[in-house]
N, C-alpha and C. Protein backbone atom coordinates (compact mmCIF):
# COMPACT_ATOMS: atom_id res chain seq x y z
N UNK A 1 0.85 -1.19 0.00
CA UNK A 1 0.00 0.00 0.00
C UNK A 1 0.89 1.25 0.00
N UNK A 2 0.94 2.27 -0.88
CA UNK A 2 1.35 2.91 -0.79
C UNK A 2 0.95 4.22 0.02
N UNK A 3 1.91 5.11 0.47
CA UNK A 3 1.86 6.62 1.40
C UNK A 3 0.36 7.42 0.91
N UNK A 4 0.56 6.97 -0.25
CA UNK A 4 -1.15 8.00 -1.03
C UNK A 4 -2.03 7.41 -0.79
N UNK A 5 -2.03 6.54 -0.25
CA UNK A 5 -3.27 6.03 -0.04
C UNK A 5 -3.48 5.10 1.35
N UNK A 6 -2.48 5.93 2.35
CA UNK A 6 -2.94 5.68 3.55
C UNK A 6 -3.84 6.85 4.22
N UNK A 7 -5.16 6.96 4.87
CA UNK A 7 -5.75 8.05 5.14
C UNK A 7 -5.18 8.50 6.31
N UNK A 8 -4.48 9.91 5.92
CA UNK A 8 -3.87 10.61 7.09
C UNK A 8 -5.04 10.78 8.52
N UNK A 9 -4.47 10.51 9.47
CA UNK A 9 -5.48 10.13 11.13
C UNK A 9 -4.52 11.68 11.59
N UNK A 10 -5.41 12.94 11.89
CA UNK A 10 -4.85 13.73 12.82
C UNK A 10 -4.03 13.15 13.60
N UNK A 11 -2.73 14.04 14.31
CA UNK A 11 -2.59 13.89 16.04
C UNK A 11 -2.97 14.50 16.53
N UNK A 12 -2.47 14.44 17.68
CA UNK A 12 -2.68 15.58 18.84
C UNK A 12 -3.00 16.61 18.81
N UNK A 13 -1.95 17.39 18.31
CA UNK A 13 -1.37 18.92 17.67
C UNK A 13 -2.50 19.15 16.98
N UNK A 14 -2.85 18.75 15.75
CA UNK A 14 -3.73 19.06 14.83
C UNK A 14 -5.34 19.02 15.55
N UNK A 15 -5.08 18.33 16.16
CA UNK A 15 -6.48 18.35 16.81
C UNK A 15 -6.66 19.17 17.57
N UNK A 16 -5.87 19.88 18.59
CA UNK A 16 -6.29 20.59 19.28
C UNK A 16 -5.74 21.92 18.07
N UNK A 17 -5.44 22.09 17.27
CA UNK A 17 -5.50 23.33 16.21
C UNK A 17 -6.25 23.16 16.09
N UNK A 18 -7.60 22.53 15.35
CA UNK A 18 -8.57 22.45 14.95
C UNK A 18 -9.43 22.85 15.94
N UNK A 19 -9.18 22.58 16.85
CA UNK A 19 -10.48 22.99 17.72
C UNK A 19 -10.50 24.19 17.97
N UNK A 20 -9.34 24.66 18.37
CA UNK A 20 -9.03 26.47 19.14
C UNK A 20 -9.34 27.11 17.27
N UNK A 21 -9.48 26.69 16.39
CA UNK A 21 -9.56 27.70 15.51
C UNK A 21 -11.08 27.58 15.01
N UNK A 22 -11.58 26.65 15.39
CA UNK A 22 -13.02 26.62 15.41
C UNK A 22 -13.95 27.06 16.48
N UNK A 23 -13.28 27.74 17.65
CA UNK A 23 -13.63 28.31 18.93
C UNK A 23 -13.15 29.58 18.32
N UNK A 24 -12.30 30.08 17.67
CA UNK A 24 -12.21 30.69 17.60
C UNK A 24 -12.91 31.59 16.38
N UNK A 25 -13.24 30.68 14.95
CA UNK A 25 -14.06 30.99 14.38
C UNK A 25 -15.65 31.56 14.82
N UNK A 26 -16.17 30.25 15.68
CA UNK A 26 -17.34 30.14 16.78
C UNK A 26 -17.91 31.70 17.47
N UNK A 27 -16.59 32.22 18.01
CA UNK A 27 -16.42 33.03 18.48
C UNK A 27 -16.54 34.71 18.01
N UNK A 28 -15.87 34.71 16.87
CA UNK A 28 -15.81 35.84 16.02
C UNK A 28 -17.38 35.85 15.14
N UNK A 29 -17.77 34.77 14.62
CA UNK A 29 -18.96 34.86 14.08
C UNK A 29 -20.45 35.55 15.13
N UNK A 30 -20.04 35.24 16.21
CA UNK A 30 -21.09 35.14 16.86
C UNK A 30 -20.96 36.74 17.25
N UNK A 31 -19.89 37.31 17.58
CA UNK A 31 -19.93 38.85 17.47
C UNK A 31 -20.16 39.19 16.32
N UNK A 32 -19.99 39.22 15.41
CA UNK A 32 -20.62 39.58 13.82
C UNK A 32 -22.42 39.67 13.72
N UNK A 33 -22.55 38.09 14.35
CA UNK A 33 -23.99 37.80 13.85
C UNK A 33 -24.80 38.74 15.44
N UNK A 34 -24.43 39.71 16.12
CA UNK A 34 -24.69 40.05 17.30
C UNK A 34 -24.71 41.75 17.98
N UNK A 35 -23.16 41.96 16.74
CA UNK A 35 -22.82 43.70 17.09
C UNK A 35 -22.21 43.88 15.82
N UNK A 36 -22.01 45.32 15.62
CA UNK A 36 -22.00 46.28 14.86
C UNK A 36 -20.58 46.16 14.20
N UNK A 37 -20.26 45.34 12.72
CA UNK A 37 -19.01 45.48 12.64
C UNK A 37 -17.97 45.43 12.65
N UNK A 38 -17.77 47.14 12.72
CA UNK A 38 -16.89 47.96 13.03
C UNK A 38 -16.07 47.80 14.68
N UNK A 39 -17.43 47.17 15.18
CA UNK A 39 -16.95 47.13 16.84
C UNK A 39 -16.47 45.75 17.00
N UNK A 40 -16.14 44.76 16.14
CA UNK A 40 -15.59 43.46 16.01
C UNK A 40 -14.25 43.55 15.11
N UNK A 41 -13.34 43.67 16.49
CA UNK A 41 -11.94 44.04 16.19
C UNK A 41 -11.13 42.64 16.29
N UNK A 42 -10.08 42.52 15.99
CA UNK A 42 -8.77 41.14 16.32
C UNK A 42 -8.67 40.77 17.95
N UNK A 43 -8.78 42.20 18.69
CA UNK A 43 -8.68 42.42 20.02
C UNK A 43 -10.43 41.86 20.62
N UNK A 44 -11.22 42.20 19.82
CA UNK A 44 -12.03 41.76 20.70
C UNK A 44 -12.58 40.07 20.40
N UNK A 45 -11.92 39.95 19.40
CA UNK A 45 -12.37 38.13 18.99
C UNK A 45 -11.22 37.51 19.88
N UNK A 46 -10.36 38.11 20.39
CA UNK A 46 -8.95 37.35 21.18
C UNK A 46 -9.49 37.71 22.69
N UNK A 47 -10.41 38.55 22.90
CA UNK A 47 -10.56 38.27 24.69
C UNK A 47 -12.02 37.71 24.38
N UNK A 48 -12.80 37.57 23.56
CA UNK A 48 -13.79 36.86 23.95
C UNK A 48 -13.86 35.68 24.11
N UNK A 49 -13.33 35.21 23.39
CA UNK A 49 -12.53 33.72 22.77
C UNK A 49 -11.40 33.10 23.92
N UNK A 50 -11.02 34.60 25.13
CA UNK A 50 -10.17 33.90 26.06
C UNK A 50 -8.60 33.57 25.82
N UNK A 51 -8.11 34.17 24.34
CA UNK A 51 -6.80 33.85 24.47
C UNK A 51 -6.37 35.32 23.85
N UNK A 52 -4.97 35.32 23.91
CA UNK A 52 -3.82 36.45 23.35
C UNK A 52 -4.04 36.51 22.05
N UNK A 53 -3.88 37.81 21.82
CA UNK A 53 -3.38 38.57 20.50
C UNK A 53 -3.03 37.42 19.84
N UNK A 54 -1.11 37.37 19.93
CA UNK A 54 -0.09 36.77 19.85
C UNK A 54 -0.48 35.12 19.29
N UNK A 55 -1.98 34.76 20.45
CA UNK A 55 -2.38 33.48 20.08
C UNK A 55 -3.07 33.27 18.98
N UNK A 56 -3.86 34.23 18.46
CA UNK A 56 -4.94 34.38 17.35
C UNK A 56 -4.34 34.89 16.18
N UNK A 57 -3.01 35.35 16.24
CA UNK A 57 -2.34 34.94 14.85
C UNK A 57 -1.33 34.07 14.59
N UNK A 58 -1.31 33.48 15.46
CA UNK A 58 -0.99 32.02 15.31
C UNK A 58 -1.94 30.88 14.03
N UNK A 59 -3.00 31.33 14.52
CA UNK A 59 -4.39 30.49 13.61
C UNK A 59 -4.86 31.52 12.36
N UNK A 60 -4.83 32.94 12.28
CA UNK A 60 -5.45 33.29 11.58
C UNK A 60 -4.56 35.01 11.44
N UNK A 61 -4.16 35.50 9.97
CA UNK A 61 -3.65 36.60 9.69
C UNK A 61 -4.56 37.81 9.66
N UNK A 62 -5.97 37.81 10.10
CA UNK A 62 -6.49 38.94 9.86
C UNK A 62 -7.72 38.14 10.40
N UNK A 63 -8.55 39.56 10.42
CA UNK A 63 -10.22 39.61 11.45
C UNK A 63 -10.62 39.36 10.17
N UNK A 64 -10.56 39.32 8.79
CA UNK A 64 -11.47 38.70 7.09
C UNK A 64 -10.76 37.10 7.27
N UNK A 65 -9.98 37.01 7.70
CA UNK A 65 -8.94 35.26 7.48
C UNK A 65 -10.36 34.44 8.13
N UNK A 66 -10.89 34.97 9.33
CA UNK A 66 -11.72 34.09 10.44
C UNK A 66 -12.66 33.97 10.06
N UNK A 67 -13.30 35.35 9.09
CA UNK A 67 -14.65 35.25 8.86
C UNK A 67 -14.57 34.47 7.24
N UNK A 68 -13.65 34.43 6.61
CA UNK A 68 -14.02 33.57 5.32
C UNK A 68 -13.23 32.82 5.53
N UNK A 69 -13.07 31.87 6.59
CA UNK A 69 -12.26 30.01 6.62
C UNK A 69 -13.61 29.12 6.42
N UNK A 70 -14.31 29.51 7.32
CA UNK A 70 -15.61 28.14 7.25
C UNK A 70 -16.02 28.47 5.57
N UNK A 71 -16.39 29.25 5.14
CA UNK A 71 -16.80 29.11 3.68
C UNK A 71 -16.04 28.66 2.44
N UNK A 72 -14.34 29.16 2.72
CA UNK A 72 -13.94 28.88 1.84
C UNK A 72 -13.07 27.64 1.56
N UNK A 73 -13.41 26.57 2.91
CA UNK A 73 -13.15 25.37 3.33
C UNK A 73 -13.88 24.13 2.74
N UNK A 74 -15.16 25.15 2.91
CA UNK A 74 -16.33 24.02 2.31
C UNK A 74 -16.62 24.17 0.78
N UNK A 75 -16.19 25.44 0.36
CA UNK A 75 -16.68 25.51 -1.11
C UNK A 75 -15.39 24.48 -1.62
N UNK A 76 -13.97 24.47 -1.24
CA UNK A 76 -13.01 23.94 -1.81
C UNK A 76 -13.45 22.19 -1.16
N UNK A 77 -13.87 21.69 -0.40
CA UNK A 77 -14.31 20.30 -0.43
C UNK A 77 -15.57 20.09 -1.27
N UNK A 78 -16.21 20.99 -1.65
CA UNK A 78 -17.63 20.59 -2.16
C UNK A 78 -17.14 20.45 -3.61
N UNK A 79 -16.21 21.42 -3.86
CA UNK A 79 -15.55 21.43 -5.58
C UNK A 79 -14.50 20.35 -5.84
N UNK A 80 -14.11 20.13 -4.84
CA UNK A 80 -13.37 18.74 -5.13
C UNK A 80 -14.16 17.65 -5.23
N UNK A 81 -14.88 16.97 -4.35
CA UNK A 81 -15.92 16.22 -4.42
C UNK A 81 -16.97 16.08 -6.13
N UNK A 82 -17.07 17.41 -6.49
CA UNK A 82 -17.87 17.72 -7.65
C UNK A 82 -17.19 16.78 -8.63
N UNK A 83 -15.66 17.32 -8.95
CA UNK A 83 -14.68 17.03 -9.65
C UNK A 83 -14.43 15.09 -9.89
N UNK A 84 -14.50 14.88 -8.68
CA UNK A 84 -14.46 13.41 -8.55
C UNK A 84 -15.57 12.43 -8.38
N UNK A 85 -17.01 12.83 -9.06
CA UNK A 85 -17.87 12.70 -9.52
C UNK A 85 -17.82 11.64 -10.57
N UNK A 86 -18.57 10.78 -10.69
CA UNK A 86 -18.31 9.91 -12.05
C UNK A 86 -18.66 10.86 -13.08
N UNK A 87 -18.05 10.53 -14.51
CA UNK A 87 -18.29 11.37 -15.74
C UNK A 87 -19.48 11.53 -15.88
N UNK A 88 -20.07 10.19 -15.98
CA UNK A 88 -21.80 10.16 -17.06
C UNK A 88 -22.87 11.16 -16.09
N UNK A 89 -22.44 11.85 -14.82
CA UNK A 89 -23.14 12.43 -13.80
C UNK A 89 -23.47 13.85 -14.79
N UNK A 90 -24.58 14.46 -14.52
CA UNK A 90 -24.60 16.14 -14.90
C UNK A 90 -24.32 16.68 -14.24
N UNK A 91 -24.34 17.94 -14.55
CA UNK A 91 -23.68 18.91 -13.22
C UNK A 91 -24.13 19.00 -12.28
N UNK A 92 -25.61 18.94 -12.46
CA UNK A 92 -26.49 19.01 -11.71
C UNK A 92 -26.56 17.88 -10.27
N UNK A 93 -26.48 16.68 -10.68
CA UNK A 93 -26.29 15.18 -10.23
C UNK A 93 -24.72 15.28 -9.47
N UNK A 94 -24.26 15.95 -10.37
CA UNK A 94 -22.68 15.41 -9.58
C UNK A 94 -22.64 16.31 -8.22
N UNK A 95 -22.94 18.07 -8.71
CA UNK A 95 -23.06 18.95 -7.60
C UNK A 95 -24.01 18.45 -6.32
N UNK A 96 -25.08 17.65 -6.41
CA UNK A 96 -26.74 17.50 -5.65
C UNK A 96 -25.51 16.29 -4.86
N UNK A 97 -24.86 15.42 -5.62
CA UNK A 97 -24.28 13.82 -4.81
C UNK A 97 -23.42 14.73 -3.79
N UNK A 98 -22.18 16.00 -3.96
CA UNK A 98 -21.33 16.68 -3.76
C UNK A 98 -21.67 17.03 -2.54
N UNK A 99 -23.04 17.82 -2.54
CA UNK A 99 -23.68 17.88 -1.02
C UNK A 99 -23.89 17.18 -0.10
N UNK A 100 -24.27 16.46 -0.92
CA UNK A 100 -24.80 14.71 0.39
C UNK A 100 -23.24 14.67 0.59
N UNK A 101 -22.21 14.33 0.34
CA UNK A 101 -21.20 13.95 0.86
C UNK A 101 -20.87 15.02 1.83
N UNK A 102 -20.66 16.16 1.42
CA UNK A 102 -19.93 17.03 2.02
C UNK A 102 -20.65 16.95 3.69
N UNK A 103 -22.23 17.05 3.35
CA UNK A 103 -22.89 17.50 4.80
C UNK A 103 -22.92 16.20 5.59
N UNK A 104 -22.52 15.06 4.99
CA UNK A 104 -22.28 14.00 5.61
C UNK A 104 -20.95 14.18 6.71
N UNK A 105 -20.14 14.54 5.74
CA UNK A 105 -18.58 14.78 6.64
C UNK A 105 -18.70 15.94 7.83
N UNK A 106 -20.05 17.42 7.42
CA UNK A 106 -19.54 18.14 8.06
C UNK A 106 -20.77 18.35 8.78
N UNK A 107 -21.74 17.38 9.70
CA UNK A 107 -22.92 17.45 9.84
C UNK A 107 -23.07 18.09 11.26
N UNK A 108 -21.52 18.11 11.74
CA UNK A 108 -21.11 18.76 13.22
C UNK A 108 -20.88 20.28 13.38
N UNK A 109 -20.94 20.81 11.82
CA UNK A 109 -20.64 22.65 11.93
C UNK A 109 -22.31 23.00 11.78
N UNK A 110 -23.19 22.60 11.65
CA UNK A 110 -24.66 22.83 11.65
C UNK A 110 -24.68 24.49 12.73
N UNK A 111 -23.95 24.33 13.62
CA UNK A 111 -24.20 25.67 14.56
C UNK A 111 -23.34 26.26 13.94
N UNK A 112 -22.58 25.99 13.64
CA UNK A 112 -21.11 27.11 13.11
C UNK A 112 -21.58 27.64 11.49
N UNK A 113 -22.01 26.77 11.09
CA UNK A 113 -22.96 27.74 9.41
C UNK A 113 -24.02 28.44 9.58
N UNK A 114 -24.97 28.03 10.78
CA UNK A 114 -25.63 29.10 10.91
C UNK A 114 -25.76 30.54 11.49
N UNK A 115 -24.53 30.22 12.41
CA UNK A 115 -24.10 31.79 12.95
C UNK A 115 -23.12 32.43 11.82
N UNK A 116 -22.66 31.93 10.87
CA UNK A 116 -21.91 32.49 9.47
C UNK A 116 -22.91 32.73 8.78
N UNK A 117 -24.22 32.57 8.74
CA UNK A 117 -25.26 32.67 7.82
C UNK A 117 -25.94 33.90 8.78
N UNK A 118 -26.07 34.04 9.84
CA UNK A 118 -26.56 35.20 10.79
C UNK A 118 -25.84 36.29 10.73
N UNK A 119 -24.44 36.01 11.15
CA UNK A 119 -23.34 37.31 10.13
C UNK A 119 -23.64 37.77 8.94
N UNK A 120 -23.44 36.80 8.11
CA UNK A 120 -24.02 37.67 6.51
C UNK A 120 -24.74 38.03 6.43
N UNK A 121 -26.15 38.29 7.25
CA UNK A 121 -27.59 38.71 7.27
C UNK A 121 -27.10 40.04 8.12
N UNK A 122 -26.67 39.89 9.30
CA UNK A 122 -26.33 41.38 10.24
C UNK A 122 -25.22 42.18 9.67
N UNK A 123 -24.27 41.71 8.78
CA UNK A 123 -23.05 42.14 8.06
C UNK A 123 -22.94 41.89 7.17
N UNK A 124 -23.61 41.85 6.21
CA UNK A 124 -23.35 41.01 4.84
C UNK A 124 -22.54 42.03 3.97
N UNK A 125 -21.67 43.66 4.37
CA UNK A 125 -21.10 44.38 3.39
C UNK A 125 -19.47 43.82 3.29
N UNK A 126 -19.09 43.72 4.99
CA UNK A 126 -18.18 43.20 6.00
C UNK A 126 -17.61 41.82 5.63
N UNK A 127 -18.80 41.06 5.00
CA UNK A 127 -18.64 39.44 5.21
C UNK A 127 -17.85 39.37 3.62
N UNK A 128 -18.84 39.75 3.00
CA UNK A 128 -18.96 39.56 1.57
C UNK A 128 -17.31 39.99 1.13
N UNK A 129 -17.10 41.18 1.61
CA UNK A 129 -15.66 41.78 1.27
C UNK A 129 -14.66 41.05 2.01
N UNK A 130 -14.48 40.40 3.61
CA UNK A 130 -13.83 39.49 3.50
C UNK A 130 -13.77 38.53 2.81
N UNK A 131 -14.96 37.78 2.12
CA UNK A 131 -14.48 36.51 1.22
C UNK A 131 -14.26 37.51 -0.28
N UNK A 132 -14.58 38.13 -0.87
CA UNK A 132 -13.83 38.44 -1.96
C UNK A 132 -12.46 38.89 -1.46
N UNK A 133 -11.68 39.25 -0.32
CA UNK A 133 -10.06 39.32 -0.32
C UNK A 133 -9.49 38.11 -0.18
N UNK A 134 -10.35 37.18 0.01
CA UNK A 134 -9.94 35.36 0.31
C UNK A 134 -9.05 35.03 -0.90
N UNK A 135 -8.26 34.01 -1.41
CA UNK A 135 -8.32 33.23 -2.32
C UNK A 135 -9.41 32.72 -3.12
N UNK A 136 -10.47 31.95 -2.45
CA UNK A 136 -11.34 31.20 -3.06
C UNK A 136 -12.69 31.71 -3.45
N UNK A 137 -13.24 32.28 -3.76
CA UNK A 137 -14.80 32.76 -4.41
C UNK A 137 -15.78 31.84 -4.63
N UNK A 138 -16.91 31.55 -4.24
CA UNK A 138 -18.00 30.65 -4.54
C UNK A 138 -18.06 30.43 -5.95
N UNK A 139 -17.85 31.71 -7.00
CA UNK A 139 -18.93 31.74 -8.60
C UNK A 139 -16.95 31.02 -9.46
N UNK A 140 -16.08 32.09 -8.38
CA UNK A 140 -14.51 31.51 -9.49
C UNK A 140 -14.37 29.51 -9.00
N UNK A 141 -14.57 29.24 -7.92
CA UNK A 141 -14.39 27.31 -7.51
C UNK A 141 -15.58 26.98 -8.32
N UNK A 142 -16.47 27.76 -8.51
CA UNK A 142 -17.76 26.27 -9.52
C UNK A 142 -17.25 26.41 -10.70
N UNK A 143 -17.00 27.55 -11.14
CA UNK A 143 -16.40 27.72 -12.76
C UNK A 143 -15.14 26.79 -12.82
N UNK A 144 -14.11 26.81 -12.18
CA UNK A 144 -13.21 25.42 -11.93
C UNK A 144 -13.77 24.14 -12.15
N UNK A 145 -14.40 24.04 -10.97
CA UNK A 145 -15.27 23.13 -10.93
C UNK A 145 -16.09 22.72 -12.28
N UNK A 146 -16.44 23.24 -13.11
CA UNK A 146 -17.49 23.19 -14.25
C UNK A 146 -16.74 22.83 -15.38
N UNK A 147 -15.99 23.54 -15.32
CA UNK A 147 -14.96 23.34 -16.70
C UNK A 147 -13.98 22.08 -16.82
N UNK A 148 -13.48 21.65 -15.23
CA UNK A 148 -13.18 20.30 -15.45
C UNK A 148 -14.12 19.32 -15.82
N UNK A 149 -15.62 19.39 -15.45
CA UNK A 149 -16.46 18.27 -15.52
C UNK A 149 -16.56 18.29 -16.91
N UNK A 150 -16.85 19.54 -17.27
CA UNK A 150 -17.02 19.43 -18.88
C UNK A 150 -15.88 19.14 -19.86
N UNK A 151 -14.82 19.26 -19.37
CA UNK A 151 -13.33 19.44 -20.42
C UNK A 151 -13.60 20.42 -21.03
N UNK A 152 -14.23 21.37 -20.86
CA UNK A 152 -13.70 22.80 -21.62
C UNK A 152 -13.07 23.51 -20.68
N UNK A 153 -12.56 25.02 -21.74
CA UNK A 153 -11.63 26.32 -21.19
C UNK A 153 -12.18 27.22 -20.65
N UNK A 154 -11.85 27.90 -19.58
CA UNK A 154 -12.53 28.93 -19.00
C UNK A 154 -13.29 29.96 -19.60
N UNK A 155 -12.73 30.00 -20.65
CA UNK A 155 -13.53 30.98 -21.62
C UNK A 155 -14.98 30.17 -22.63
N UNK A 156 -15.31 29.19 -22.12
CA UNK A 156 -16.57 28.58 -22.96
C UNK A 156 -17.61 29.18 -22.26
N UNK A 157 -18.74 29.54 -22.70
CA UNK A 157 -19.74 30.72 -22.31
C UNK A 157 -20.30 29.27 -20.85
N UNK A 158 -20.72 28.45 -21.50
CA UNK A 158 -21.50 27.83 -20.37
C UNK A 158 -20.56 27.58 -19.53
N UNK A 159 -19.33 27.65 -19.21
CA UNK A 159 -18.80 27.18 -17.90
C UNK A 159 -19.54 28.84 -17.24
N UNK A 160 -19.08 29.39 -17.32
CA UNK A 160 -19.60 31.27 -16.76
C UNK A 160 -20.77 30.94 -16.23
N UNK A 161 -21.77 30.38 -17.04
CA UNK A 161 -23.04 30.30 -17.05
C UNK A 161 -23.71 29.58 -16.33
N UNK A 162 -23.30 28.44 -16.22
CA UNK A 162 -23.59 26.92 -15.08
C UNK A 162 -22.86 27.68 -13.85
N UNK A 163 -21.84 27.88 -14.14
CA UNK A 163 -21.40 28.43 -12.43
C UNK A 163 -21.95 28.79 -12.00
N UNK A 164 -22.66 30.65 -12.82
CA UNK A 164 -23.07 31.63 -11.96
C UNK A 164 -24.39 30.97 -11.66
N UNK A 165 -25.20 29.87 -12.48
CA UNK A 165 -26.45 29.59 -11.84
C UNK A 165 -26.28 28.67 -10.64
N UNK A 166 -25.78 27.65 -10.69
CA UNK A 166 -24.89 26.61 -9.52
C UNK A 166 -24.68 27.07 -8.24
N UNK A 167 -23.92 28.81 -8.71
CA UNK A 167 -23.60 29.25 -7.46
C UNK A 167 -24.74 30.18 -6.64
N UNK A 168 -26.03 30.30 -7.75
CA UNK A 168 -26.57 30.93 -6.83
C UNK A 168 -28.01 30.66 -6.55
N UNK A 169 -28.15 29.16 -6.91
CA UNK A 169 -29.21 28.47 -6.64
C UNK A 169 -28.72 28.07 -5.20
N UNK A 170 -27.45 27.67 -5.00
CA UNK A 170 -26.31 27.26 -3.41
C UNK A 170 -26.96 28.41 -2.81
N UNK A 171 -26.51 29.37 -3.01
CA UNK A 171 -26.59 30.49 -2.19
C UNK A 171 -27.82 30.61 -1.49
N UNK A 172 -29.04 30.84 -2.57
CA UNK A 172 -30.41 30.98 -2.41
C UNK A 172 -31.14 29.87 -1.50
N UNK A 173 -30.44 28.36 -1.59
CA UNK A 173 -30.67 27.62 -0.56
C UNK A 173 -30.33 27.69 0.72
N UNK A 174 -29.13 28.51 1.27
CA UNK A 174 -28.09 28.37 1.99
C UNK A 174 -29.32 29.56 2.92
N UNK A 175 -29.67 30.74 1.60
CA UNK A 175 -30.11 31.98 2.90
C UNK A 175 -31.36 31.45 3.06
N UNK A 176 -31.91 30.47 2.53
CA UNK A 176 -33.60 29.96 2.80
C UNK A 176 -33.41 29.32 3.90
N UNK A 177 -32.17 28.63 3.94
CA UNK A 177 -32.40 27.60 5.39
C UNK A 177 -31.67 28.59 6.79
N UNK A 178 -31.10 29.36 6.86
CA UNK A 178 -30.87 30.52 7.65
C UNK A 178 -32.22 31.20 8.22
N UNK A 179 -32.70 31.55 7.16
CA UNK A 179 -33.98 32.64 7.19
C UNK A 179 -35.01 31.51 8.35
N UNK A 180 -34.66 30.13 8.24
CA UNK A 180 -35.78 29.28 8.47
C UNK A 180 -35.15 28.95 10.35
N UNK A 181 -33.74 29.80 10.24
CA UNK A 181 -33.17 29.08 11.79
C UNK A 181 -32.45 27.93 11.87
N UNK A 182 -32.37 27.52 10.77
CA UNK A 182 -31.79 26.24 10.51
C UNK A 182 -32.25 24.78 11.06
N UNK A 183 -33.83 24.92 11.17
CA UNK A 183 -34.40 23.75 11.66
C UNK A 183 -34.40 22.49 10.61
N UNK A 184 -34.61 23.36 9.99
CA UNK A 184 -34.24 21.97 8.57
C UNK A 184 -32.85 21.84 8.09
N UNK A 185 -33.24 20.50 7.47
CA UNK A 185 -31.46 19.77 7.00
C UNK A 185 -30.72 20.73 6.15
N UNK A 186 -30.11 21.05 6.59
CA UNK A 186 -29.17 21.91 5.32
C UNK A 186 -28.94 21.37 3.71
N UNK A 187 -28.90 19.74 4.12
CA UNK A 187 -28.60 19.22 3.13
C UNK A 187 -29.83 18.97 1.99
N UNK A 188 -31.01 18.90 2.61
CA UNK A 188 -32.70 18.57 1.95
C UNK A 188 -32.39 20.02 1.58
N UNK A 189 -32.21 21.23 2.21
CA UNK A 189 -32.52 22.76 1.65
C UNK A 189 -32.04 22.92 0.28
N UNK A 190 -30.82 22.76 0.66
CA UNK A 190 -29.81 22.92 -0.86
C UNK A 190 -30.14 21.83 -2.08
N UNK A 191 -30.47 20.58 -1.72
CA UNK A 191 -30.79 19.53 -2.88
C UNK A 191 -32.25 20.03 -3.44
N UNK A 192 -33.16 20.85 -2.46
CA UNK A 192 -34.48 21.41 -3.45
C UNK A 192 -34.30 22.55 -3.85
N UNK A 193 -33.34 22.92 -3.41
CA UNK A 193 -32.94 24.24 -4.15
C UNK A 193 -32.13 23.45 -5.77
N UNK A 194 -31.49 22.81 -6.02
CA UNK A 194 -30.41 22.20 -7.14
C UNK A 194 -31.61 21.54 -7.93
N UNK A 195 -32.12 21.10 -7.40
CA UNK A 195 -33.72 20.24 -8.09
C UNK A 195 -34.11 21.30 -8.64
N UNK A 196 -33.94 21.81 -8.91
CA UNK A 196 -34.95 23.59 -10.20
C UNK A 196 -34.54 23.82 -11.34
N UNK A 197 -32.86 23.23 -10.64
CA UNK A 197 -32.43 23.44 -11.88
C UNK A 197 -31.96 22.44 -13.06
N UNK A 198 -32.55 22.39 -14.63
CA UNK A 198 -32.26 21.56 -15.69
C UNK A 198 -31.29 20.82 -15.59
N UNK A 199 -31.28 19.62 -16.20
CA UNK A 199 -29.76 19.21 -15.96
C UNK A 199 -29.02 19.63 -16.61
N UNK A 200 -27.61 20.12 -16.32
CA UNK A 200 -26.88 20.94 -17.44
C UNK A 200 -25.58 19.65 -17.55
N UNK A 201 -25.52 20.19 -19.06
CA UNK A 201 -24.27 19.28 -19.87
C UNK A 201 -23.32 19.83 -20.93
């Protein structure tokens, strides 16, 4: 068996990174989804949260790093997943399977997407402009995403086109199940939201 294909098992270390940066995500969202802003500083996500300055850039280079990790974590597993889709799938099919997996793996951030979904509703000028300084963009990973499934070039009109609808049928599901409190499955929200749309090929 080779190294590639043993599934890396966290340690220690990683685990407790993971956690303090998800307390710490936890943390910063919930002042977002709560107060004004402007008044949600580096300083105040590091004493609410209970640790140092010093400690919180350890995990994260900026007060936009915290607020676009959970999104731009999941759009890059959901686009990988897409990608590794069987061929004969549509976009539609491969993206709808993409979900079920993903919310399978991540069925434990259910509180942590919805206080990121309460932020973008109390801050959505704040939020939005941290994830456009991100790397990753929702509409630029489906267009990736699209153009591999299809084997065309970025410049073929329907990759543009499937994205921008892909990405904002996601979206439109994402703020329906927010708006709703998140009593329902995230994952049923978004698959009747993807169900509207044709199958694209």
């Amino acid at each position: 068996m080779s190294a590639e294909t043993i599934e890396h098992r966290p340690n220690g270390w990683e685990l407790r990174r993971e956690r303090v940066a998800r307390q710490l995500e936890h943390t910063a969202l919930t002042l977002f989804a709560n107060e004004a802003p402007q008044d949600v500083t580096v300083e105040r996500i590091a004493a609410a949260a209970g640790i140092s300055m010093r400690t919180f850039f350890r995990y994260f280079a900026s007060r936009d790093e915290v607020l676009a990790s959970l999104p731009r974590s999941l759009i890059e597993l959901l686009c990988a997943r897409v990608r590794a889709r069987p061929p004969h799938e549509s976009l539609v099919e491969a993206f709808s399977a993409a979900v079920r997996e993903t919310n399978q793996e991540h069925e434990g951030d259910r509180e942590l997407l919805l206080t990121w979904g309460l932020a973008v509703h109390r801050s959505p000028e704040t939020v939005m402009l941290a994830l456009a300084r991100g790397t990753v963009s929702t509409s630029a990973a489906f267009q990736s995403a699209v153009t591999a499934r299809l084997g065309v070039g970025p410049d073929d009109p329907r990759a543009g086109a499937y994205a921008a609808a892909l990405s904002g049928v996601v979206s439109y599901g994402f703020e329906r199940w927010v708006a709703h409190g998140g009593t329902d499955s995230l994952s049923v929200t978004l698959l009747d939201a993807l169900a509207t749309l044709p199958d694209l090929h």
